[in-house]
Protein backbone atom coordinates (compact mmCIF):
# COMPACT_ATOMS: atom_id res chain seq x y z
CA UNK A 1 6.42 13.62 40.69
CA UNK A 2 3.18 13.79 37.94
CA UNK A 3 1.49 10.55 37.88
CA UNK A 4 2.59 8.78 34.96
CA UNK A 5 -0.24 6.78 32.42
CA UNK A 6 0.35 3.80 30.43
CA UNK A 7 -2.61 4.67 27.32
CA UNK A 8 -2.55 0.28 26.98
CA UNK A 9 -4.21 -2.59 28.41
CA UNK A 10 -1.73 -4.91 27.02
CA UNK A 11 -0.52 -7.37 29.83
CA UNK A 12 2.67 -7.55 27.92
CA UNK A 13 3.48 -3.74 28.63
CA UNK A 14 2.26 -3.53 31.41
CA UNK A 15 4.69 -6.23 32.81
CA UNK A 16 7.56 -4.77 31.17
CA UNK A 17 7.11 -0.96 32.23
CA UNK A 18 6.84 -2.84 36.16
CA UNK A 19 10.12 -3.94 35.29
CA UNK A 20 11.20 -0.22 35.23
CA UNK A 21 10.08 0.12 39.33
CA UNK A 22 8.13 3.22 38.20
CA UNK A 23 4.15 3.58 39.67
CA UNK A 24 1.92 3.96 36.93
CA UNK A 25 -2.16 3.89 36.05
CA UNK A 26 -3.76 2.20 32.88
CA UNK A 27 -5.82 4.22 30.84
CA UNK A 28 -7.33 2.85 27.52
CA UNK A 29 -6.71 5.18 24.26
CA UNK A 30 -10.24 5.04 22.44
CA UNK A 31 -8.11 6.31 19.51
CA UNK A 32 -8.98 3.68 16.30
CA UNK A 33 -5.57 3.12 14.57
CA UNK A 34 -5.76 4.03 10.85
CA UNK A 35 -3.14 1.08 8.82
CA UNK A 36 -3.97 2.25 6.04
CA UNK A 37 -2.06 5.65 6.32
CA UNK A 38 0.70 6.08 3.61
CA UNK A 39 3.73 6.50 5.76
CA UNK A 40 6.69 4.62 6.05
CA UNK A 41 6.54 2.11 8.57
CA UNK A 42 9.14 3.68 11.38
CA UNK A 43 6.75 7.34 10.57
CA UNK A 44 3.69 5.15 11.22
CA UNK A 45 4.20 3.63 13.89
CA UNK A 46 5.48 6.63 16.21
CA UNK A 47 2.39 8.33 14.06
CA UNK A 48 -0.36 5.87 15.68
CA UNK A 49 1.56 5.96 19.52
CA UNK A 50 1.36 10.05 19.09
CA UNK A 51 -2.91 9.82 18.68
CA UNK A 52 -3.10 6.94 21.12
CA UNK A 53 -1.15 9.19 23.60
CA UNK A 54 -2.92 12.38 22.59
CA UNK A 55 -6.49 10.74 23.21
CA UNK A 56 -5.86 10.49 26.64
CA UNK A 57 -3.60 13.56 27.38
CA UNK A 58 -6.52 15.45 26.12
CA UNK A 59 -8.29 14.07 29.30
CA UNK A 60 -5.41 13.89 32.06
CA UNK A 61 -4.37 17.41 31.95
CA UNK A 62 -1.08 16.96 34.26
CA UNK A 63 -0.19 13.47 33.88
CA UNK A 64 2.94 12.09 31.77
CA UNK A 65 1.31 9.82 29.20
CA UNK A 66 3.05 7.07 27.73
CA UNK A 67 1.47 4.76 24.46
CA UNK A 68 3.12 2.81 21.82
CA UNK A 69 1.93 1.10 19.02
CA UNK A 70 4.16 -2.49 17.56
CA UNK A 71 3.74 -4.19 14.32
CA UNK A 72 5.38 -6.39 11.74
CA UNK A 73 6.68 -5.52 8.84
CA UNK A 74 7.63 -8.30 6.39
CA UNK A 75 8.86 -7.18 2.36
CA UNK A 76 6.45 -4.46 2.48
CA UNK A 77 3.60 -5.80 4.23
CA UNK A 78 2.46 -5.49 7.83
CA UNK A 79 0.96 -8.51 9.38
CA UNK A 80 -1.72 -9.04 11.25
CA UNK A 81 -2.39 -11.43 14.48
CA UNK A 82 -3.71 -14.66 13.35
CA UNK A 83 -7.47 -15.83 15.04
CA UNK A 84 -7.41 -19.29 13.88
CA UNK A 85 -5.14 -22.20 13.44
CA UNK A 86 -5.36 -21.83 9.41
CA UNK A 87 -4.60 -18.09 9.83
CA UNK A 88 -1.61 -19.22 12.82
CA UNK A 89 -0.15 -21.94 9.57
CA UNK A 90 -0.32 -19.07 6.92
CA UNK A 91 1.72 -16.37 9.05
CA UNK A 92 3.84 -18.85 10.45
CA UNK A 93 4.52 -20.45 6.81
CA UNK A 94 4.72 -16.91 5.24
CA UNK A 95 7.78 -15.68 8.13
CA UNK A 96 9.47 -18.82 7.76
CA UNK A 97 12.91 -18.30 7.05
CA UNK A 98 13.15 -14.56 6.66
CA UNK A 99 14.26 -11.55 8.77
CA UNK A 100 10.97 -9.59 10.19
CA UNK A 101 11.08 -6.18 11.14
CA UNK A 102 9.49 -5.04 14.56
CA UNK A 103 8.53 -1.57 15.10
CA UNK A 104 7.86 -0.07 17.80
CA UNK A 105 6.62 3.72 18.02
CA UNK A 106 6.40 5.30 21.06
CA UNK A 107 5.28 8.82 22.47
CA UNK A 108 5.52 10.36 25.98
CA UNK A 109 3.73 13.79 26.98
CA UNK A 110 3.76 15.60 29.88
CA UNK A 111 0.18 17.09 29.08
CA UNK A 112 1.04 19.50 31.74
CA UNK A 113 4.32 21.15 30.34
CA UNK A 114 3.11 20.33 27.19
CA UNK A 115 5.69 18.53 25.76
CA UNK A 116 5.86 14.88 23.71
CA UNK A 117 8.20 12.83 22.42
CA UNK A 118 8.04 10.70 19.90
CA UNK A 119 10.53 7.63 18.61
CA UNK A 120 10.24 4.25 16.68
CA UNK A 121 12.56 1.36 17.32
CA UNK A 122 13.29 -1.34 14.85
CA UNK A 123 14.43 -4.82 15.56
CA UNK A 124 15.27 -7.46 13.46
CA UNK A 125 13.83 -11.43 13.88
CA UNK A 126 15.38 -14.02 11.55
CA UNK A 127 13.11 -17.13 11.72
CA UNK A 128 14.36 -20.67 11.38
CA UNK A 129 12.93 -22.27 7.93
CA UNK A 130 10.16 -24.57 9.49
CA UNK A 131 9.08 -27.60 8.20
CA UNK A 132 4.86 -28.19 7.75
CA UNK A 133 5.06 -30.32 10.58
CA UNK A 134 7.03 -27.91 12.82
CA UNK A 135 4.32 -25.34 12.23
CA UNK A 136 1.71 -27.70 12.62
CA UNK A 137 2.63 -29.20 16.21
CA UNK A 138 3.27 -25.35 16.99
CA UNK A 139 -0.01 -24.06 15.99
CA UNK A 140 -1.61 -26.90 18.32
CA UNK A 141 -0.08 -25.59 21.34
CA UNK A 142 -2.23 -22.91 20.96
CA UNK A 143 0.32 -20.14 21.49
CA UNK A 144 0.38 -18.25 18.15
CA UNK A 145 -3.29 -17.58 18.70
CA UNK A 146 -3.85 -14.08 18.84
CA UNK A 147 -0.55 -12.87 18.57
CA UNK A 148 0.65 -10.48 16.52
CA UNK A 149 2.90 -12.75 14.41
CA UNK A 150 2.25 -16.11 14.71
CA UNK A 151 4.49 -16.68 17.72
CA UNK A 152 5.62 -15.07 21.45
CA UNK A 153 9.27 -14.96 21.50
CA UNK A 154 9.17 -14.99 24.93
CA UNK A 155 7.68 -18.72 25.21
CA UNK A 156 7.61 -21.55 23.17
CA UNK A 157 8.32 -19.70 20.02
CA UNK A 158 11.90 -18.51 21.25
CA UNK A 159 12.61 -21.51 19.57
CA UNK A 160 12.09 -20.59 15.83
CA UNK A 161 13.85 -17.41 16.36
CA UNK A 162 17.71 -18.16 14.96
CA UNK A 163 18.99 -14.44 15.63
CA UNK A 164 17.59 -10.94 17.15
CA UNK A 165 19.09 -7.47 16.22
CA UNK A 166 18.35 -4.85 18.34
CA UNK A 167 16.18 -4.44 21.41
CA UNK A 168 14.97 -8.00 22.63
CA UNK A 169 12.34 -6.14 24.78
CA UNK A 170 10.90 -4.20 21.60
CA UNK A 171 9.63 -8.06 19.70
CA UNK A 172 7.69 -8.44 23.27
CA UNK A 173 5.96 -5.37 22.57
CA UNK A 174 7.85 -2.12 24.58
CA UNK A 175 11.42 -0.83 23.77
CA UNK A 176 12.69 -0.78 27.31
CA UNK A 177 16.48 0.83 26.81
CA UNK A 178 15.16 3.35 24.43
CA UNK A 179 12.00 4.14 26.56
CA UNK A 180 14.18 4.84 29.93
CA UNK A 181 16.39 6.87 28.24
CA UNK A 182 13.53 9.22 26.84
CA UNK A 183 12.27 9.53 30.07
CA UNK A 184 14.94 11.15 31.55
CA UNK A 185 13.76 14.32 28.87
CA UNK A 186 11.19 14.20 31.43
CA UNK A 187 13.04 13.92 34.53
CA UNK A 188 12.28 10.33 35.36
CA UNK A 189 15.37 8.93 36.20
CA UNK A 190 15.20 4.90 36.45
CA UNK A 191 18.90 4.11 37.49
């Protein structure tokens, strides 16, 4: 079987393509994402996976690459990861009580065959209205540092999130159902 390449250094994918019990090597994409491109936000995002995964095809010749790219989408708007606990109050006040969108785009190539795939994945977060102080005594945990909207549904901030529609994996940064299936177009075969 071709070694396969996750084009990330997020921890969070990482850990969830282990879950998949497939071997696989990190390689950083050097590609710079471009936000400001005026596509849609489903075209985008498989749009920025495609150039993350085509940076480092162009340097693993018979590999099978895999890179994504997640962000928010909120009435229009993508958000961006709050650095400090006034940014962490403003996102967190700004998604409280609505339904997010997370996309996920994804691309796989076999740079050998060559052949790529690309797909976005939407799922929808409804967030719990939150009172100052709610936001407040979150924001001092520390936790919506740094991430990409204000909270990790996976920890403390499961708690804010009233419903989820779609792919639970995709908010935590990699479609997994979606994923596995579009590897089998590239005979890997998890189950």
């Amino acid at each position: 079987m071709q070694k396969i390449i996750l084009a990330s250094t997020s921890p969070r994918r990482k850990e969830l393509l282990e879950k998949l019990n497939i071997s696989f090597d990190i390689v950083e994409s050097d590609y710079q994402e471009d936000m400001s491109i005026k596509l849609a936000p489903l075209e985008l995002a498989e749009y920025l996976s495609k150039w993350k995964a085509e940076s480092v095809a162009k340097k693993y010749k018979k590999h099978i690459i895999i890179a994504a790219d997640t962000f928010i989408e909120l009435d229009g708007e993508i958000l961006w990861k709050p650095h400090t606990p006034t940014e962490a109050e403003k996102m967190l006040g700004k998604i409280s009580g609505k339904t997010l969108s997370v996309i996920t785009g994804f691309t796989i190539i076999d740079s050998k065959e060559n052949k790529s795939i690309s797909k976005a994945v939407e799922t929808k977060v409804s967030i719990k209205e939150l009172s100052l102080s709610e936001i407040k005594n979150y924001v001092s945990t520390g936790e919506p540092l740094d991430k990409a909207w204000a909270f990790a549904i996976q920890g403390l901030g499961s708690i804010i999130v009233e419903k989820i529609e779609g792919d639970y994996f995709n908010v935590v940064w990699l479609p997994l159902h979606e994923l596995s299936k579009t590897l089998e177009d590239f005979n890997i075969h998890i189950l």
